[in-house]
Every structure is written in C-alpha cells, then in structure tokens.
Protein backbone atom coordinates (compact mmCIF):
# COMPACT_ATOMS: atom_id res chain seq x y z
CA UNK A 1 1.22 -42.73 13.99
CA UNK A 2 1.86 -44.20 17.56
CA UNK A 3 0.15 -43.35 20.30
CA UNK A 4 3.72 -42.32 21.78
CA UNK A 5 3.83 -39.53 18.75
CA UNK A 6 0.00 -38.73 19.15
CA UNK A 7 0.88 -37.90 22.64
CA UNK A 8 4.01 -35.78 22.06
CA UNK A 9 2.00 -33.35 19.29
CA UNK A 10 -0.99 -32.94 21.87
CA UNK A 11 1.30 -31.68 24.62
CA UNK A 12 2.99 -29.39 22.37
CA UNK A 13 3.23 -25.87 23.39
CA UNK A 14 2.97 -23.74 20.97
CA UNK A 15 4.02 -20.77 23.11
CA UNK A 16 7.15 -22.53 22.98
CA UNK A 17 7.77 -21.20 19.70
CA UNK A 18 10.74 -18.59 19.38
CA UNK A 19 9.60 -15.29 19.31
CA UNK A 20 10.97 -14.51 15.19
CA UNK A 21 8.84 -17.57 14.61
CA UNK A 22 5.78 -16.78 15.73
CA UNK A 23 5.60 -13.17 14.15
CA UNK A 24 6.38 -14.40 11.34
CA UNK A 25 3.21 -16.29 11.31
CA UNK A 26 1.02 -13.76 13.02
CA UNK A 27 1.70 -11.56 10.37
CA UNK A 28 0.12 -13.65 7.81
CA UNK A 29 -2.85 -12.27 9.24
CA UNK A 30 -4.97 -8.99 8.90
CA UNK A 31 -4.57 -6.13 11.06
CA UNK A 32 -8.21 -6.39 12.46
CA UNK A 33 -7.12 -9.94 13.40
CA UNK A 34 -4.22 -8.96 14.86
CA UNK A 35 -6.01 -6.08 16.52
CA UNK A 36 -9.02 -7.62 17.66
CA UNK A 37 -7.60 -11.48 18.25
CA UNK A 38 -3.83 -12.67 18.42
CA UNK A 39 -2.91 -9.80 20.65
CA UNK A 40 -5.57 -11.57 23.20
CA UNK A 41 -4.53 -14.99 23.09
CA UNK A 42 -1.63 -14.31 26.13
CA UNK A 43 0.85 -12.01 27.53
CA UNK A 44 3.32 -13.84 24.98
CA UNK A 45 1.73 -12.82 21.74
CA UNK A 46 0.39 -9.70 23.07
CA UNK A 47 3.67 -8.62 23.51
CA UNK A 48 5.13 -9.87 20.10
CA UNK A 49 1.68 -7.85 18.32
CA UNK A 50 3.07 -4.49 19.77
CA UNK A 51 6.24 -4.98 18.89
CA UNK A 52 7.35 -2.22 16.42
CA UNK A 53 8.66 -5.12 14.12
CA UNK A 54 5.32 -6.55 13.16
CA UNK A 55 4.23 -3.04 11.91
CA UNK A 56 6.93 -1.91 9.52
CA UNK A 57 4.94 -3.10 6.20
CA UNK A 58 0.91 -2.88 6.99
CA UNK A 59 -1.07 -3.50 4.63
CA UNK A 60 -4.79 -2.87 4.91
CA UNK A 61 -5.78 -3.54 1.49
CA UNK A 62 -7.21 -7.24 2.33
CA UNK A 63 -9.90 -6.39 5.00
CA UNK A 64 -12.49 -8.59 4.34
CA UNK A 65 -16.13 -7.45 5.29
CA UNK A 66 -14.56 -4.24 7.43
CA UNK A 67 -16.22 -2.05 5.09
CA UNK A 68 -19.85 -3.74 6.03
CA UNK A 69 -19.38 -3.47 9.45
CA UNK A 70 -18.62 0.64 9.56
CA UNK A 71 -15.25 0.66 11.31
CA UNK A 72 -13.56 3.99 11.22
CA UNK A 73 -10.54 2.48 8.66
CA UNK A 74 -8.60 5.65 9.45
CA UNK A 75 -8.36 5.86 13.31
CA UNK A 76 -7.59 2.35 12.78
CA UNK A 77 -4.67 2.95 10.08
CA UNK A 78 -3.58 5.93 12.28
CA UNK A 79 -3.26 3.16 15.58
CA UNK A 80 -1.00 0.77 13.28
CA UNK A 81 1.17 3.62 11.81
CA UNK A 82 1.97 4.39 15.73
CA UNK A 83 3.04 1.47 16.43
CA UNK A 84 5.93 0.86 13.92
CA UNK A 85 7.32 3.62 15.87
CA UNK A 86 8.83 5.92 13.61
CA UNK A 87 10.03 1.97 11.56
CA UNK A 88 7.64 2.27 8.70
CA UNK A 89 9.17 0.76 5.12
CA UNK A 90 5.59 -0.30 3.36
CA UNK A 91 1.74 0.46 3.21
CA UNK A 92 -1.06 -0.68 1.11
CA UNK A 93 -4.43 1.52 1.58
CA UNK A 94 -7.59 0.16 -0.45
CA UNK A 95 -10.50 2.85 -0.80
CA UNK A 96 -10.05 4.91 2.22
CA UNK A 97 -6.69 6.84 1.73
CA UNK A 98 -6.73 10.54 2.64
CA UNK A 99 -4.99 13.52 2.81
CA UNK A 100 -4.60 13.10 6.72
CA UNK A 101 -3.14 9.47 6.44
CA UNK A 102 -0.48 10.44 3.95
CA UNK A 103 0.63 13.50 6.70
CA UNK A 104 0.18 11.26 9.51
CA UNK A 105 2.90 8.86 7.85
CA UNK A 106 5.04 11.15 6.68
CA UNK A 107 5.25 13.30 10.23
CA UNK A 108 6.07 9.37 11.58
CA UNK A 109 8.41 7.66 9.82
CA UNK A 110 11.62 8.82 7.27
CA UNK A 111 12.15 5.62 5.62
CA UNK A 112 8.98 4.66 3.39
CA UNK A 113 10.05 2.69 0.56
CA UNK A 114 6.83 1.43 -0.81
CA UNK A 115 3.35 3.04 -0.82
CA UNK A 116 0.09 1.55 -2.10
CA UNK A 117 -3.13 3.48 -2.46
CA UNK A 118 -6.42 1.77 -4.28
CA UNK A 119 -9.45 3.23 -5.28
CA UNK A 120 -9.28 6.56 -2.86
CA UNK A 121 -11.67 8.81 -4.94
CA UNK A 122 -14.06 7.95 -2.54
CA UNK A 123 -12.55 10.13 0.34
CA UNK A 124 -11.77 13.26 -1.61
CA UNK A 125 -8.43 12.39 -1.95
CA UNK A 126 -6.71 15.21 -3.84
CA UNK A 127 -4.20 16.38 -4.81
CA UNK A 128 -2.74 18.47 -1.70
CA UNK A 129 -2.38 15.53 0.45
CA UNK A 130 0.15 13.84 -2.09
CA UNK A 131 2.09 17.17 -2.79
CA UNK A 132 2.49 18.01 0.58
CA UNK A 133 3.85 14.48 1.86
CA UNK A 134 6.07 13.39 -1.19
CA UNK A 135 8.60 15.61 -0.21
CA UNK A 136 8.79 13.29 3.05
CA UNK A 137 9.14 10.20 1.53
CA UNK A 138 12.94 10.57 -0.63
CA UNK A 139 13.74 6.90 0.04
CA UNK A 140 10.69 5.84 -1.75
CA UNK A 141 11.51 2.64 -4.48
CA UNK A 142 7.78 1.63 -5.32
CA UNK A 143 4.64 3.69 -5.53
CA UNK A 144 1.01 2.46 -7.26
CA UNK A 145 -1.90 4.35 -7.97
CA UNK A 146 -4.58 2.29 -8.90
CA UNK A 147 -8.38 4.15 -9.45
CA UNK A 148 -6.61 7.25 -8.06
CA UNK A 149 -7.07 10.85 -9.88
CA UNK A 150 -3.23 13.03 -9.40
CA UNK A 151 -3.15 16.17 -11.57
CA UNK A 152 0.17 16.80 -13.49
CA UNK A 153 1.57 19.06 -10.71
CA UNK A 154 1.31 16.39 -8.12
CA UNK A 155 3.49 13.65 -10.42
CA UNK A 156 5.84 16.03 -11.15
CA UNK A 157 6.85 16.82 -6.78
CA UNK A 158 6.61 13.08 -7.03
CA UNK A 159 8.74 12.77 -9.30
CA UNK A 160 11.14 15.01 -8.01
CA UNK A 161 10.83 14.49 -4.73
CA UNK A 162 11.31 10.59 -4.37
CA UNK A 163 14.51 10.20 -6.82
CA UNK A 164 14.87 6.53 -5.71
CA UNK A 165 11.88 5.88 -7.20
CA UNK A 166 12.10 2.51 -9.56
CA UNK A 167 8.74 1.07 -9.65
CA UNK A 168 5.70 3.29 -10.65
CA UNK A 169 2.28 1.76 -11.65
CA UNK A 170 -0.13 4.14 -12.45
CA UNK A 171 -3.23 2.34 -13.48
CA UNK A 172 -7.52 3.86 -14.45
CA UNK A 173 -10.01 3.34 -16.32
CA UNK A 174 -9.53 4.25 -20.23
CA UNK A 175 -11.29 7.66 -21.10
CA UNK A 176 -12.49 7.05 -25.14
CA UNK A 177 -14.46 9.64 -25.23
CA UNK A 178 -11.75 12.66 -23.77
CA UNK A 179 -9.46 13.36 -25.70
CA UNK A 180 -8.12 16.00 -23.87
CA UNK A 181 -4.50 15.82 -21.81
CA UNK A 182 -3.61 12.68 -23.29
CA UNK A 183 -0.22 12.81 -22.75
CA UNK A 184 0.08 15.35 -19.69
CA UNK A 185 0.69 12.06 -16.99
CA UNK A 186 3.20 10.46 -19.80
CA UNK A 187 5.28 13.62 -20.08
CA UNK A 188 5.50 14.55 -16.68
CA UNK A 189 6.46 11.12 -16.03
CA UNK A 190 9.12 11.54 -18.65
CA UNK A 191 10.38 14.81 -17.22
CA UNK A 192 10.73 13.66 -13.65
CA UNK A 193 11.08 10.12 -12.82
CA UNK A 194 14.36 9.14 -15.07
CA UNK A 195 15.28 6.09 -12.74
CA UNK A 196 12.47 4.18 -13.19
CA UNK A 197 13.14 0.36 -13.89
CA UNK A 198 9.30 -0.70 -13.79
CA UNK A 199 6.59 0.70 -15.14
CA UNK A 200 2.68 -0.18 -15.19
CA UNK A 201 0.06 2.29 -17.29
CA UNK A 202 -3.10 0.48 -17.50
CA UNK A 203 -5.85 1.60 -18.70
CA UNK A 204 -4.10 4.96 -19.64
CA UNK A 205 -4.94 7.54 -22.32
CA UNK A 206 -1.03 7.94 -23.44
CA UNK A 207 -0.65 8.52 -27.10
CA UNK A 208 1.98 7.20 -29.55
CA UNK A 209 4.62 10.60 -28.52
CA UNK A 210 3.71 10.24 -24.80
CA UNK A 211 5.37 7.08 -24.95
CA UNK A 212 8.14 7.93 -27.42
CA UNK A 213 9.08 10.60 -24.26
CA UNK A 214 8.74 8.02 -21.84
CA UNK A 215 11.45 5.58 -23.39
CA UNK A 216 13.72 9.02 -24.30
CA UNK A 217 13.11 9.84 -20.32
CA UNK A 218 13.25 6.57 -18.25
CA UNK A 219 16.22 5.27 -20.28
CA UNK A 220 16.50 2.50 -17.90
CA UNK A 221 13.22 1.08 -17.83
CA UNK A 222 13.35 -2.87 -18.07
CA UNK A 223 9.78 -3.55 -18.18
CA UNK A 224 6.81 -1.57 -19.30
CA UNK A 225 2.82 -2.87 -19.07
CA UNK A 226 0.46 -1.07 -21.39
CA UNK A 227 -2.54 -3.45 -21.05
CA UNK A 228 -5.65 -1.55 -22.34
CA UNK A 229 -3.68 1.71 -23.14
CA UNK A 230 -6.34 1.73 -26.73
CA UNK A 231 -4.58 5.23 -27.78
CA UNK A 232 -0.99 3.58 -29.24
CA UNK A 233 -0.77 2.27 -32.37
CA UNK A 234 2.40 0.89 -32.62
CA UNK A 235 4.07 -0.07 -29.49
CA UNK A 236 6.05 -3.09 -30.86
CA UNK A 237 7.79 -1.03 -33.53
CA UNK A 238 8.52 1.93 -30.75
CA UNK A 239 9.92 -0.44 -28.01
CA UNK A 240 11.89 -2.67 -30.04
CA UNK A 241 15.31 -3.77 -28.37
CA UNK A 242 14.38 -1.41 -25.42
CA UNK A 243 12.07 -3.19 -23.00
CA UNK A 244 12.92 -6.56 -21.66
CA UNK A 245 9.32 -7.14 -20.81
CA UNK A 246 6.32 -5.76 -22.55
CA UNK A 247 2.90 -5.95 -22.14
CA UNK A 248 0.67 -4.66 -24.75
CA UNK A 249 -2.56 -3.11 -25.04
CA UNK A 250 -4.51 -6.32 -26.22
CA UNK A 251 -2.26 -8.46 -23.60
CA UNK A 252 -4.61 -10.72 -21.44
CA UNK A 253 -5.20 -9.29 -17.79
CA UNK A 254 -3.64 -12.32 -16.27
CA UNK A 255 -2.74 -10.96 -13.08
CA UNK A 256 -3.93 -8.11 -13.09
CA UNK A 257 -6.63 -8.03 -10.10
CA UNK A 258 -9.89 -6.96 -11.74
CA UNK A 259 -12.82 -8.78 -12.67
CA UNK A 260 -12.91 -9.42 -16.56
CA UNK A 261 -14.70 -6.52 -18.44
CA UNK A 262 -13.91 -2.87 -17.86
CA UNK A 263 -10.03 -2.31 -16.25
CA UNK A 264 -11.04 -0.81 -13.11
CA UNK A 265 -14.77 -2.21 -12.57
CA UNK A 266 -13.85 -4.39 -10.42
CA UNK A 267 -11.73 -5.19 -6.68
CA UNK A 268 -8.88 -6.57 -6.10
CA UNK A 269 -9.16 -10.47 -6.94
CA UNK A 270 -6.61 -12.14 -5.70
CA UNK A 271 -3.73 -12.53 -2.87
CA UNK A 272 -0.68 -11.67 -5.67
CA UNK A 273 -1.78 -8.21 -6.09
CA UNK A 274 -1.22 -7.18 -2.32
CA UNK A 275 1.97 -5.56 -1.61
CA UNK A 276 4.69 -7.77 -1.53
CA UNK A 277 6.67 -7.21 1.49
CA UNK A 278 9.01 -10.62 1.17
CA UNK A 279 11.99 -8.98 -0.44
CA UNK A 280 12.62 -6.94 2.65
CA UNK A 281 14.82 -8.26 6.06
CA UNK A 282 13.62 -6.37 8.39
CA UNK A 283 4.55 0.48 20.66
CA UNK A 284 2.88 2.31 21.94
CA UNK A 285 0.02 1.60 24.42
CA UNK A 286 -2.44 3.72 22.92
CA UNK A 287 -5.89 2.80 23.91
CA UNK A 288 -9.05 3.25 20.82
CA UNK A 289 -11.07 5.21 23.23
CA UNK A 290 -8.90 8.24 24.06
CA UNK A 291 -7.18 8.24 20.37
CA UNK A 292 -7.39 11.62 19.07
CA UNK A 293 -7.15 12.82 14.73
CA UNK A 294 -3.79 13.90 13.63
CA UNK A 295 -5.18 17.76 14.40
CA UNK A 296 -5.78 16.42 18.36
CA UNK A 297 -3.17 14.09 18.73
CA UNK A 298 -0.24 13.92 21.26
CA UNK A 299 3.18 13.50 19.66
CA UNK A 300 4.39 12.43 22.99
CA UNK A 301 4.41 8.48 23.32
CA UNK A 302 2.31 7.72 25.77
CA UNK A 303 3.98 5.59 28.55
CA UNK A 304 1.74 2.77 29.61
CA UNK A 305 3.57 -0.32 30.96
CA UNK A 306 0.65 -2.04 31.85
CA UNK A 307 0.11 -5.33 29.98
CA UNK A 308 -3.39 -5.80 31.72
CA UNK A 309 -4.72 -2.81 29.74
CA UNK A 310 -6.79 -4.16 26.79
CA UNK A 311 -5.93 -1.61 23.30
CA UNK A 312 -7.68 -4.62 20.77
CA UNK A 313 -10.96 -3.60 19.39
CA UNK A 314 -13.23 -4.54 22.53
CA UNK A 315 -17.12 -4.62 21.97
CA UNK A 316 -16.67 -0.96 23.68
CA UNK A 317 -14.35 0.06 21.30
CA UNK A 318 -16.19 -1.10 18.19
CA UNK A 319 -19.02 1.87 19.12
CA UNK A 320 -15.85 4.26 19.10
CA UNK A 321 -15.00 3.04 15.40
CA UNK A 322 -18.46 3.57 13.89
C-alpha cells in the first residue's frame, strides 16, 4: 500500500459514517456495551444508542460474565424496554425472566412478534406472569421456552391468545421416571395453536397419541424437531408425507445449543441459537439512579434534553445495580 493510501485510511473519520450505518454496527454489540461504552464515545453515537430504533429487538441472552459481576439484569432489561418507546418487535431473556418483565413489556409495546425466555426457573417464574401478558401480545409469530416450567392452562391463553403464532419451541429436560401428564403440553398444543408452521419439542415427554393430535391439530406444520422426545415409538411411520422436515428422537443435537450429555445440562453454546432478528426491516433520558420497579414507576416520559447527562452504567451506577 502507498504511503498516499496509508495516509488517507489514518485520517479517516469514522464519525463520518451515515447514521443507518453505524447502528447497524453498534448493534452487533451487547446491551451492557452499548450501555456502559458506545453511548460514551461522542455526542454522535450517544445519540444514535438512544434512538428508539436500536432497541426494537434486544436481546439479553449473550451477556457474558454479567451474571458474575451481580448487576440487577431486570432494572437493566426494564431501562432497554423504555427506550424502544412503545417500538418493541423481539426479546431474548436468558435465566432472569419474571413475571414483572413480561407486564412491563406488555404495558409498553403492542407489536411483539418474537419472545425468547431461557432457563427462568430460577426467578420463580410462574405461571401468572405468562397468563396475564399473552393476552397483550396477539401479533406474536415466534415464542421459545427453553428450561421453562408452563402448566397446561398457561399454553392454552397462549394459544389462544397469540393466533399469529407460527413458530413454537418448547424444549426440557426428559422426565423417565414420571410418567404422569405425558401428553397434557401435546394436547393443549393441539387444541389451541392450529397455525403453527414450526415446531421444536425437545426433550419432551409426548407419547405416540400426543403427537398423532398434534399433526390432526397443526395441519400446517412444515417442520417438526423431536430430538430426545424417548416416549414415541414410531414417529417415521406417523409423520410420513406430512412434515417437510423432521427431526427424530435419536437425531444428533447439531445445533442445538447444549453441551453434549443431558438436553438441558448445559448453556447456550453458540451465536446461532440467539434470536435471529435479520428477517425483520425495521428514548427516553432515564437516568439508573432514580429508576423506579414497574410498581414505582412513572408512565410519563421523562423530558430530559440534556445530552451532557450521563444514563450509561457509571462506576456510581454499578452500586445501584447490585
């Protein structure tokens, strides 16, 4: 390379950078980073992190060592989720979804379309928090459960509820030793969700007639992945000529984002298991410290025009998140 070209890429600015472009590439990175770094850098990308645009799919299922460090994940979640402004289409929520995020999104936005929750038995998730919001969420296409208990009841206002719904993966750990409500998720599924086009039950205790009421109620489905579902006995024979792709119980876990051994033992693994947002074209000022819980919180935007003011995740703040 000359020295002529050596000289033009040092005195490029990248602040020169339309706007469209340099989202795009802020949003490669995690909401902490965003949070706590890019919106720093300068006025320019400060104001491009709080624009509503950036926060219509979050996904806070890739958040490296937060979990080590103590951050409070859902005042966090609750700052993002104001800042789409009402614009929300996606979410993924690893380990620390709750009954009070689900009613935060759904008294905030009117157009989720895709919703991702991993692993939240460790909150006391139940079932109250999903009945109560599903009813707020009718545009929804894609839902996933992964390592999440929902009784019957809740799949069924689900199911009802969201009649867009075309993608459902509802994927656990195997129970061999219950034998109890084998078929209760397969029939409710059956009895409620007739649209669906994709459908993922690993690791679930369905039974040879759960699934013969699936295919008799989803009469549309294209694909179907029963990796580790040890109940059936004869899934080729049942799903002959009616599923374009199939994935059987012995199938390899190739792609599926658990360590090998036990469906479920493990964390997510790699990058092609986050939501993926690609498909889809498509600010508030409030500050950590005087962020209140859905119970406290203000509906009324709060007005601050001043660009000075510093909403990242200062060293102050980080006390505030503990």
């Amino acid at each position: 390379m000359s020295s002529t070209a050596i000289a033009a890429v040092e005195s490029r600015n990248w602040l020169d950078l339309p706007d469209e472009v340099t989202a795009k590439i802020l949003m490669k990175l995690s909401v902490i980073e965003v949070i706590e770094n890019a919106q720093k850098v300068c006025v320019s990308w400060r104001r491009i992190c709080k624009d509503p645009s950036m926060w219509r799919h979050i996904d806070m299922s890739n958040l490296g060592d937060l979990h080590d460090k103590f951050y409070d994940l859902e005042k966090l979640c609750f700052h993002v989720i104001d800042r789409c402004q009402g614009n929300l289409i996606g979410i993924n929520i690893d380990f620390f979804a709750s009954a009070d995020i689900l009613r935060y999104i759904a008294e905030r936005t009117t157009g989720l379309k895709r919703l991702r929750l991993f692993s939240c038995l460790a909150y006391g998730f139940s079932d109250e928090g999903m009945i109560v919001a599903a009813p707020k969420f009718p545009l929804l296409e894609e839902l996933e459960f992964t390592l999440c208990h929902f009784s019957v009841e809740a799949l069924k206002v689900i199911g009802k509820s969201c009649p867009l719904l075309r993608c459902f993966k509802l994927n656990k750990v195997s129970s061999p030793f219950d034998d109890s409500e084998c078929n209760d998720e397969a029939l409710a599924i059956a009895e409620t969700m007739p649209g669906l086009r994709h459908l993922q039950l690993v690791g679930n205790d369905i039974k040879d007639d759960g699934l013969e009421a699936i295919l008799k109620g989803c009469p549309h489905l294209e694909s179907l992945d029963l990796r580790e579902c040890t109940r059936l006995t004869d899934v080729k024979k049942m799903c002959a000529d009616k599923i374009k792709s199939l994935k059987l119980p012995n199938d390899p876990k190739d792609g599926y984002p658990f360590f090998p051994g036990y469906v479920g033992m493990g964390y997510p693994g790699n990058d092609d298991y986050a939501l993926d947002f690609s498909d889809f074209d498509e600010d508030d000022d409030l500050e950590y410290d005087d962020y209140d819980y859905p119970s406290n919180h203000d509906d009324d935007d709060d007005d601050d025009d001043d660009d000075d003011d510093d909403d990242g995740l200062s060293d102050y703040d980080m006390y505030d998140l503990l």
